[in-house]
PDB file of N, CA and C in Angstrom:
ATOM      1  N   UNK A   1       0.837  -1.186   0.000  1.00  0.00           N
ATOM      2  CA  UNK A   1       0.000   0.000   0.000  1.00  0.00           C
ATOM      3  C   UNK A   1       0.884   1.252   0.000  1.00  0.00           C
ATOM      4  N   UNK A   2       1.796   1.253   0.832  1.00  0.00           N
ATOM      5  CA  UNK A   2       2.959   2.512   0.947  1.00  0.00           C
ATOM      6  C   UNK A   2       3.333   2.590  -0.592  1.00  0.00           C
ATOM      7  N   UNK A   3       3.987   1.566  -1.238  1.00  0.00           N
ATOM      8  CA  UNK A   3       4.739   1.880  -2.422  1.00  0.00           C
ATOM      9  C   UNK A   3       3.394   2.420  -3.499  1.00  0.00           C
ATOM     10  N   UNK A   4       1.819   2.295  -3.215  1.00  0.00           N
ATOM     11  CA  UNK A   4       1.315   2.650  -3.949  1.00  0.00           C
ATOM     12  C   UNK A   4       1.141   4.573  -3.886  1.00  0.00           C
ATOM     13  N   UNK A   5       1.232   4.700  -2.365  1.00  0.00           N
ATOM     14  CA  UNK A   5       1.375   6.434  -2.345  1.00  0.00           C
ATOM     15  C   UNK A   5       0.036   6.580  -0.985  1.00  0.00           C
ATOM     16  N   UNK A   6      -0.260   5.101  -0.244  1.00  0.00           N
ATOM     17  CA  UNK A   6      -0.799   5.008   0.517  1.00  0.00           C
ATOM     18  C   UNK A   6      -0.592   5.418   1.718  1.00  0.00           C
ATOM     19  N   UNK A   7      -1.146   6.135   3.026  1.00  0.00           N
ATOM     20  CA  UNK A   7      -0.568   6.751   3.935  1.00  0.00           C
ATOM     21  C   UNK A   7      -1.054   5.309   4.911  1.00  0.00           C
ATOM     22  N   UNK A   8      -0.615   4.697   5.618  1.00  0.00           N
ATOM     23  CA  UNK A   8      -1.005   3.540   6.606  1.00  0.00           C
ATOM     24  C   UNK A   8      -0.508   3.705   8.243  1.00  0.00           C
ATOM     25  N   UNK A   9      -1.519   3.761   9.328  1.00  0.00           N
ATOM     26  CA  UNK A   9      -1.099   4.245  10.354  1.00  0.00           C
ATOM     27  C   UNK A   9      -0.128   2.666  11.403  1.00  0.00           C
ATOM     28  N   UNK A  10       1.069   3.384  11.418  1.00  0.00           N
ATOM     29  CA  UNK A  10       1.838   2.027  11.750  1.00  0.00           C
ATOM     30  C   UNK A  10       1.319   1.233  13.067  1.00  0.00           C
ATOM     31  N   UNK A  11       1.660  -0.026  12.731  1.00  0.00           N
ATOM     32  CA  UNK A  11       1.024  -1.090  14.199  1.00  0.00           C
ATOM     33  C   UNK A  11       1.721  -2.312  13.786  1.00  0.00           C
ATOM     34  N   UNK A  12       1.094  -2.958  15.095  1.00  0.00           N
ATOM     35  CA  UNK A  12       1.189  -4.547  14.486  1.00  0.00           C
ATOM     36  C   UNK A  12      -0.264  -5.010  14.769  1.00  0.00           C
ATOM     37  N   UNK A  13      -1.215  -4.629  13.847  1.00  0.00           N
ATOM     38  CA  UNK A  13      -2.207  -5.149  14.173  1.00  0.00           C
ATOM     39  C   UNK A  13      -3.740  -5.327  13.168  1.00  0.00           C
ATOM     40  N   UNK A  14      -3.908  -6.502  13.514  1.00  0.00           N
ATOM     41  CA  UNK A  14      -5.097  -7.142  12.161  1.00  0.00           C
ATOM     42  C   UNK A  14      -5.435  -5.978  11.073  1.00  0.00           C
ATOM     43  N   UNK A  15      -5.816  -5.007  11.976  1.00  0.00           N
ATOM     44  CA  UNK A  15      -6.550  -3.861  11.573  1.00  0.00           C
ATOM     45  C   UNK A  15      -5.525  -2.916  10.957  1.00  0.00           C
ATOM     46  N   UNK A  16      -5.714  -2.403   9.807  1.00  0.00           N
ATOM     47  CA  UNK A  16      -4.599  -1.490   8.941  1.00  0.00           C
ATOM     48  C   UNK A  16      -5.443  -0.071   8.897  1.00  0.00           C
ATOM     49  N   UNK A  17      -5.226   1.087   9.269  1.00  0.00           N
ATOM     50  CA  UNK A  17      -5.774   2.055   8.807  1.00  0.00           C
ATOM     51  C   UNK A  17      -5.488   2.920   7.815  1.00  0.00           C
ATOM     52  N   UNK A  18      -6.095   2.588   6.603  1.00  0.00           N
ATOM     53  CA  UNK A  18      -5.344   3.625   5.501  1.00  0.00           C
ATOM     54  C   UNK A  18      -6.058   4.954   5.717  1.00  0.00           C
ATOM     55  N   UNK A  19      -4.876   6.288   5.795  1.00  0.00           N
ATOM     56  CA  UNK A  19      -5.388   7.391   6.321  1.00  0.00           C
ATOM     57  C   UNK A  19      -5.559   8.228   4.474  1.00  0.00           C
ATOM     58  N   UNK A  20      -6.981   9.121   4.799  1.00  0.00           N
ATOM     59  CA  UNK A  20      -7.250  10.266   3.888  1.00  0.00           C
ATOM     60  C   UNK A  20      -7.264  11.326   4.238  1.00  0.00           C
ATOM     61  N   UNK A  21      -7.864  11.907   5.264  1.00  0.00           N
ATOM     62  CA  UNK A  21      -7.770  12.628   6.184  1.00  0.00           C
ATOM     63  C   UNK A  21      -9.423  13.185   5.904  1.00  0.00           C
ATOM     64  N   UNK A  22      -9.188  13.392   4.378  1.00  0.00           N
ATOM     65  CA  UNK A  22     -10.643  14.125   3.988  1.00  0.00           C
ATOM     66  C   UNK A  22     -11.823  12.898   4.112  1.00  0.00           C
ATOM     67  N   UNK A  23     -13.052  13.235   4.790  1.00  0.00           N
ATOM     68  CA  UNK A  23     -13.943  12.104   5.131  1.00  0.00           C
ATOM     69  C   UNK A  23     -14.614  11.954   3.458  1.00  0.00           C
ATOM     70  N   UNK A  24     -14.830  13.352   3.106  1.00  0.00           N
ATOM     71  CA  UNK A  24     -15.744  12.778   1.855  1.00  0.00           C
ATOM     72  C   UNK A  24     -14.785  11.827   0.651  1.00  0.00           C
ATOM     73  N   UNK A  25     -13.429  12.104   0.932  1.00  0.00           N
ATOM     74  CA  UNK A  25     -12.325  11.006   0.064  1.00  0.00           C
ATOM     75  C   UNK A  25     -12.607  10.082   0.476  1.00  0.00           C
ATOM     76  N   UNK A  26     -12.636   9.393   1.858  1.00  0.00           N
ATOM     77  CA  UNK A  26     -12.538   8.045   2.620  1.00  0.00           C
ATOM     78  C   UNK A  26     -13.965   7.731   1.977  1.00  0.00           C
ATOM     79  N   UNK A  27     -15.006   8.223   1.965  1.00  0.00           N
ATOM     80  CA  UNK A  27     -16.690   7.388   1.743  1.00  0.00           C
ATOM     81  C   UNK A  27     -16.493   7.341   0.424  1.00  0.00           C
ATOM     82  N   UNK A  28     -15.803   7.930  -1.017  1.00  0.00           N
ATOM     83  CA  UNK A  28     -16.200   7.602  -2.070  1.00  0.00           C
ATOM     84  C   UNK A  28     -15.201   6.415  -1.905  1.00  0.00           C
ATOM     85  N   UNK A  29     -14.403   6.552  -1.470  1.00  0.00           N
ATOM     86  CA  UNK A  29     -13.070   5.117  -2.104  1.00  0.00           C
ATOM     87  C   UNK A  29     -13.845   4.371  -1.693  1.00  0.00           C
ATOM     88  N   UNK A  30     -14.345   4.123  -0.106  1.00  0.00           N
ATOM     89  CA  UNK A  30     -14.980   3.062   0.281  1.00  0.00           C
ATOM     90  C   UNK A  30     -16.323   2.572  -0.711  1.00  0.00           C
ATOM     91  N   UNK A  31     -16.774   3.709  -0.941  1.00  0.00           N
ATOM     92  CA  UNK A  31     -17.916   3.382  -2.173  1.00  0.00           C
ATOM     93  C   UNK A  31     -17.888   2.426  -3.179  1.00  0.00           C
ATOM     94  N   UNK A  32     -16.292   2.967  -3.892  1.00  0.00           N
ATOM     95  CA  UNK A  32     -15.611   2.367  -5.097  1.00  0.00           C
ATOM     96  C   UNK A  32     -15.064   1.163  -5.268  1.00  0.00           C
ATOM     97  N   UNK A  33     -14.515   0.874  -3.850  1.00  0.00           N
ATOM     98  CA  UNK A  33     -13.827  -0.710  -3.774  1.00  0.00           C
ATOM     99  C   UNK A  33     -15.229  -1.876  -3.649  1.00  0.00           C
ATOM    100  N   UNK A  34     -16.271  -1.599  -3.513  1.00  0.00           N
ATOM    101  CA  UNK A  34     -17.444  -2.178  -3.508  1.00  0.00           C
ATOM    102  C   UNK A  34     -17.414  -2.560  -4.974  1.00  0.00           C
ATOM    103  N   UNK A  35     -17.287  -1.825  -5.933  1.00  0.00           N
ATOM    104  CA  UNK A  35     -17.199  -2.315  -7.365  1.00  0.00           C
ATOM    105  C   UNK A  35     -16.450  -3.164  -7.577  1.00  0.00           C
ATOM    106  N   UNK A  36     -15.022  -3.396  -6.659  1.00  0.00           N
ATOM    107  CA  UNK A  36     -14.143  -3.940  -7.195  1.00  0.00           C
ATOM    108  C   UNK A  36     -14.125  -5.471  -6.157  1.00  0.00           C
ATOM    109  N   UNK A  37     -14.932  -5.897  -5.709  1.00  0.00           N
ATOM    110  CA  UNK A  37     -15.298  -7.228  -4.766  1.00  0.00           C
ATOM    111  C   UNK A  37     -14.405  -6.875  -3.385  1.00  0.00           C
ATOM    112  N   UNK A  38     -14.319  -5.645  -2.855  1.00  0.00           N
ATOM    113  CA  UNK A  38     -13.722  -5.570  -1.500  1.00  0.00           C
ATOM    114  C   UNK A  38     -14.540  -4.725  -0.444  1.00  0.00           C
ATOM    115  N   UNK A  39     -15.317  -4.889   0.341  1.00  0.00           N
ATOM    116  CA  UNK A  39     -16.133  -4.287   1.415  1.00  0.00           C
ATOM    117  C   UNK A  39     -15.102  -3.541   2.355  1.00  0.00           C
ATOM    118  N   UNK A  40     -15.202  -2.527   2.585  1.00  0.00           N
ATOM    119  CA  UNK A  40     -14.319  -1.866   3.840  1.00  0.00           C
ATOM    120  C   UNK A  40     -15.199  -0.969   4.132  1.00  0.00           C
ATOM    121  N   UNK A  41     -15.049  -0.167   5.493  1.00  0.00           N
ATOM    122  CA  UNK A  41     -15.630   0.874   6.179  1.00  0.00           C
ATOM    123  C   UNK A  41     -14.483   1.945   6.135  1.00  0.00           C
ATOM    124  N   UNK A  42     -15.348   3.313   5.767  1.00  0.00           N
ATOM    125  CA  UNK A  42     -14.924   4.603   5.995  1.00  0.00           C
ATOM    126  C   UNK A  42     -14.848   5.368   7.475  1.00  0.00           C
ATOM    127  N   UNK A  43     -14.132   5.952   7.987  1.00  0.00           N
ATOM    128  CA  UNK A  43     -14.138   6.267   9.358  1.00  0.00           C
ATOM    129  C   UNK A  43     -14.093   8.002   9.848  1.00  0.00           C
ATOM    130  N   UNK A  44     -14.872   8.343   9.721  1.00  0.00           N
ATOM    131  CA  UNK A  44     -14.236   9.648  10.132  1.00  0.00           C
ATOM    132  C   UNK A  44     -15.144  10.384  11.266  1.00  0.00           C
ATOM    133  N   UNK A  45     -14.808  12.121  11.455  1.00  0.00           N
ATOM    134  CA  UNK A  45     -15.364  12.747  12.892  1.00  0.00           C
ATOM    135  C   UNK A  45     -17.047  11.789  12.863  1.00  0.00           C
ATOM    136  N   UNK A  46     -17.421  11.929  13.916  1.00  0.00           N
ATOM    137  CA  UNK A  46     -16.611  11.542  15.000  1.00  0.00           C
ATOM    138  C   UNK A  46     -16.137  10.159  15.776  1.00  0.00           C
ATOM    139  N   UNK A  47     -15.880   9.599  14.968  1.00  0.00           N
ATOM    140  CA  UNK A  47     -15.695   8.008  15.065  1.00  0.00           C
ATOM    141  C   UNK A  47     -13.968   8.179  15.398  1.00  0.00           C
ATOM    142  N   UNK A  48     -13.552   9.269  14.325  1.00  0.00           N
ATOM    143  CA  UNK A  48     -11.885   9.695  14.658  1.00  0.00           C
ATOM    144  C   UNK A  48     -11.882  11.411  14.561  1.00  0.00           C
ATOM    145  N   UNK A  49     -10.501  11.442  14.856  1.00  0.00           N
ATOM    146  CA  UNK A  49     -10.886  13.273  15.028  1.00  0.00           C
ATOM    147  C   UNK A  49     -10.912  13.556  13.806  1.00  0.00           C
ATOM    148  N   UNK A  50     -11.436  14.843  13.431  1.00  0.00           N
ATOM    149  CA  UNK A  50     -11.441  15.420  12.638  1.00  0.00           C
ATOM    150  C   UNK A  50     -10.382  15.668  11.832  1.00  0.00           C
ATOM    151  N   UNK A  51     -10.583  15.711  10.162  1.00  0.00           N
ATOM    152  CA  UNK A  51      -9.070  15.061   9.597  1.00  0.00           C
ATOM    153  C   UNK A  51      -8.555  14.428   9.541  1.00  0.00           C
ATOM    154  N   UNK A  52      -8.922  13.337  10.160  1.00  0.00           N
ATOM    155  CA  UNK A  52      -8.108  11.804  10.367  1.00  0.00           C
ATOM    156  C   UNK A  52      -8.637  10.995   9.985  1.00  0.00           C
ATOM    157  N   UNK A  53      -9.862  11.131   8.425  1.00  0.00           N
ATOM    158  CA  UNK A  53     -10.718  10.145   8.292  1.00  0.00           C
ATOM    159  C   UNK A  53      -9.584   8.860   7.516  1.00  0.00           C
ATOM    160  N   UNK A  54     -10.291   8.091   7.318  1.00  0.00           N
ATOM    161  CA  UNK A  54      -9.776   6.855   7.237  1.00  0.00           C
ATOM    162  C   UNK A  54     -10.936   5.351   6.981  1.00  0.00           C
ATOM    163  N   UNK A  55      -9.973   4.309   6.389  1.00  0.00           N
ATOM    164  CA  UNK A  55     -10.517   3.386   5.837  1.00  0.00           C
ATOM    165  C   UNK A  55      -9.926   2.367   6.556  1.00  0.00           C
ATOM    166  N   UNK A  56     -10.665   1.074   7.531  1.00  0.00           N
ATOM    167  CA  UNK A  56     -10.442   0.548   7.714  1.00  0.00           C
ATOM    168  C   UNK A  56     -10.188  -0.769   7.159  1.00  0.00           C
ATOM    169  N   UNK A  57      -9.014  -1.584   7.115  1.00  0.00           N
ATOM    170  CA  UNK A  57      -9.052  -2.725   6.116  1.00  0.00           C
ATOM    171  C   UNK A  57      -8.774  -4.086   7.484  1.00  0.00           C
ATOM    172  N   UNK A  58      -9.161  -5.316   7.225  1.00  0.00           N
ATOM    173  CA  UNK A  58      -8.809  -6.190   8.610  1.00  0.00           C
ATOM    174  C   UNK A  58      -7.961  -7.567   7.642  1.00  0.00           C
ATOM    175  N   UNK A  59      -6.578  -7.848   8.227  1.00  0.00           N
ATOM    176  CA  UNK A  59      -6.315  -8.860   7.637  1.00  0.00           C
ATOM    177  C   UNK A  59      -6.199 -10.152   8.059  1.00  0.00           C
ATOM    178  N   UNK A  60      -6.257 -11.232   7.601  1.00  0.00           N
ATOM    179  CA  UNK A  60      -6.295 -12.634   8.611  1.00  0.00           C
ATOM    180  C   UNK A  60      -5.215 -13.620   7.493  1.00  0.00           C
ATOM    181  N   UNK A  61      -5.046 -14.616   8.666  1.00  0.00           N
ATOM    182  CA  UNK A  61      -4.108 -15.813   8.172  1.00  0.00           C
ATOM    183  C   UNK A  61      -5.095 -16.355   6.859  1.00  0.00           C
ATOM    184  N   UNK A  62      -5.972 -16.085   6.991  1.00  0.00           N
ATOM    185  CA  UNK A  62      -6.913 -16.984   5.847  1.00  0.00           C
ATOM    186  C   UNK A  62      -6.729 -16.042   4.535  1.00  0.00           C
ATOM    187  N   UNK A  63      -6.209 -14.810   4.649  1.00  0.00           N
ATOM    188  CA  UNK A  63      -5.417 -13.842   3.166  1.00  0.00           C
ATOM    189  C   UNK A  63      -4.888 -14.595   2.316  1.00  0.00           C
ATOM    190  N   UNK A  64      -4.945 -15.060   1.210  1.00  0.00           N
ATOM    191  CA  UNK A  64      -3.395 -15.275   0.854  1.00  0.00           C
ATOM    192  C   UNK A  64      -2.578 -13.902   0.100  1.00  0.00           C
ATOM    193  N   UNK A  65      -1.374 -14.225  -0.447  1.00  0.00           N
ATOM    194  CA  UNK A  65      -1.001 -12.936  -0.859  1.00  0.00           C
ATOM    195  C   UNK A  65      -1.512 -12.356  -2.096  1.00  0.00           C
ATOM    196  N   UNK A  66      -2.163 -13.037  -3.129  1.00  0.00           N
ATOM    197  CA  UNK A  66      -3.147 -12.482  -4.300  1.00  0.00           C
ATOM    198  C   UNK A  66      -4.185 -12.201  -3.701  1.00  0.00           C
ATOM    199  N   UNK A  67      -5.036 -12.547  -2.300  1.00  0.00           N
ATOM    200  CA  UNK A  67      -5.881 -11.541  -2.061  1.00  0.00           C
ATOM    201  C   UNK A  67      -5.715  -9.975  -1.486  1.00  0.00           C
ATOM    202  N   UNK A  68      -4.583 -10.171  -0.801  1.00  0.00           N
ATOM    203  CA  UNK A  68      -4.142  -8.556  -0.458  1.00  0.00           C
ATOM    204  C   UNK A  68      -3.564  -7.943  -1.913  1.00  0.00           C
ATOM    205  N   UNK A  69      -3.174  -8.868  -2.706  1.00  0.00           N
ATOM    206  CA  UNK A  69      -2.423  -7.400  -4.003  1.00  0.00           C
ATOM    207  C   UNK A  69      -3.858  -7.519  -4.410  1.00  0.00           C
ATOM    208  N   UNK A  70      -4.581  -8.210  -4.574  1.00  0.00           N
ATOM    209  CA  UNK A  70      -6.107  -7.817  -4.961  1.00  0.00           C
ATOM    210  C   UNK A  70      -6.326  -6.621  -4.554  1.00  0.00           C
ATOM    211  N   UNK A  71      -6.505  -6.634  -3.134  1.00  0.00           N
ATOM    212  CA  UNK A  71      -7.005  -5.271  -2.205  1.00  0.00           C
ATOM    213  C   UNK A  71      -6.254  -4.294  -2.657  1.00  0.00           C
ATOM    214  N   UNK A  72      -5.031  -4.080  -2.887  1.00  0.00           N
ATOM    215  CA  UNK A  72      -3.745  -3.143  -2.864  1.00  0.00           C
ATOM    216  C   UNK A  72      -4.744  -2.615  -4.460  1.00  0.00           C
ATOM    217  N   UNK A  73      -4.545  -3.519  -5.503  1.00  0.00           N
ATOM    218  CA  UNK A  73      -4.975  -2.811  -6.801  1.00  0.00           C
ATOM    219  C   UNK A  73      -6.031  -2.918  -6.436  1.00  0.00           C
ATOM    220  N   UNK A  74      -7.070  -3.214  -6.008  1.00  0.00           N
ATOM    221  CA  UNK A  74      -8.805  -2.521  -5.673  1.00  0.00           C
ATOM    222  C   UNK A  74      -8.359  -0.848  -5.276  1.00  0.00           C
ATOM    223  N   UNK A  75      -7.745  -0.967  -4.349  1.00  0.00           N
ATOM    224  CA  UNK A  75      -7.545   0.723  -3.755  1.00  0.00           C
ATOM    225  C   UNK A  75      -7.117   1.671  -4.460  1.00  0.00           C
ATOM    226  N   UNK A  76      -6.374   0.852  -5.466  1.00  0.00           N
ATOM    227  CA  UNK A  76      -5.296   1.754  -6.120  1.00  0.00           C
ATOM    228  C   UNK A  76      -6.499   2.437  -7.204  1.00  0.00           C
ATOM    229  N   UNK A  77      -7.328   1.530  -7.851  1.00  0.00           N
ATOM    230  CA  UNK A  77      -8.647   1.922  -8.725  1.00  0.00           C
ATOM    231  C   UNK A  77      -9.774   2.796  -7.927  1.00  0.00           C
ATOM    232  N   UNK A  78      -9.966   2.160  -7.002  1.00  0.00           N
ATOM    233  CA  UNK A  78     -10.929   2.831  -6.551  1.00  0.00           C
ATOM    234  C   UNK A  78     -10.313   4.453  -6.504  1.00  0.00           C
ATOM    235  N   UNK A  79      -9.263   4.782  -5.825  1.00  0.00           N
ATOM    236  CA  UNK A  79      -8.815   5.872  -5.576  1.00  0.00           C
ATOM    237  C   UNK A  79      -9.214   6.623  -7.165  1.00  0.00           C
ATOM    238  N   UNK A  80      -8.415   6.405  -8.224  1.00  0.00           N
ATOM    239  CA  UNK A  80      -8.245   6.584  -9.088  1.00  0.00           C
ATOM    240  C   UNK A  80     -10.240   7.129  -9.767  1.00  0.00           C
ATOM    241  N   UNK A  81     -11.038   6.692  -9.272  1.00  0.00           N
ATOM    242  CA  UNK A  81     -12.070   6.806  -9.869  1.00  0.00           C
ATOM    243  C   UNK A  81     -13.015   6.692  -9.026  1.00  0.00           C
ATOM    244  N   UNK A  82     -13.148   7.541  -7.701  1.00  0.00           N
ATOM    245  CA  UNK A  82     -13.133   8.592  -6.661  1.00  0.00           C
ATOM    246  C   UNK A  82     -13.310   9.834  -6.641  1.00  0.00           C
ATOM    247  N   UNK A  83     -11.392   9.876  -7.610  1.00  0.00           N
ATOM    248  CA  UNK A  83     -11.163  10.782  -8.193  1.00  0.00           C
ATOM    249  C   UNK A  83     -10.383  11.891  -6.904  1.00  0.00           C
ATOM    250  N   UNK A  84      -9.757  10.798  -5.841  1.00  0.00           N
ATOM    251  CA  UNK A  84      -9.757  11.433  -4.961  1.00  0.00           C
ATOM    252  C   UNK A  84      -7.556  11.687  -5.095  1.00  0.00           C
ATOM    253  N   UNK A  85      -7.153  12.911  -4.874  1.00  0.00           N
ATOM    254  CA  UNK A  85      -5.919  13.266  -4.421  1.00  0.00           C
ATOM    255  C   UNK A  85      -5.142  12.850  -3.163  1.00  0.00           C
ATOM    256  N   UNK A  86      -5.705  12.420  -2.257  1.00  0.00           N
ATOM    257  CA  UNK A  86      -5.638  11.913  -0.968  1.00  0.00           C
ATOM    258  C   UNK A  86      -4.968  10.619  -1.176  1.00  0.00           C
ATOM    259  N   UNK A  87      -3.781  10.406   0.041  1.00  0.00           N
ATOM    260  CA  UNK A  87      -2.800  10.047  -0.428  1.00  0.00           C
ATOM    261  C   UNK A  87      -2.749   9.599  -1.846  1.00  0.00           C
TER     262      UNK A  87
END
């Protein structure tokens, strides 16, 4: 996701937060990856502070790695046709 121009809030944990900051960016991507067979939730005020909206993604041992580059190019499209600047 980084090498795509993705901002990701660091952890070690299931849960990945890719940050937009702008909420109405985070609800169309989330909109868009629906086209592309990937469900995620958009997050923003007041669920997170303000500016800090964000897309939650959850990963499990049951991934394999063509389903995350799946996800990676779902995002990368969705973004793209969004139409959003964010990361």
């Amino acid at each position: 996701m980084s090498e795509e121009g993705f901002e990701l809030l660091d952890g070690e944990h299931a849960i990945i937060p890719v940050m937009f900051g702008d909420a109405v960016a985070a609800a169309k991507v989330a909109d868009e990856m629906l086209h592309h067979g990937v469900f995620v939730t958009a997050f923003s005020y007041p669920v997170v502070p303000k500016g800090a909206a964000r897309i939650r993604v959850q990963l499990s041992a049951a991934h394999s790695s063509e389903d995350v580059e799946a996800c990676v190019q779902a995002f990368v499209k969705s973004r793209a046709a969004a139409g959003s600047e964010f990361p």
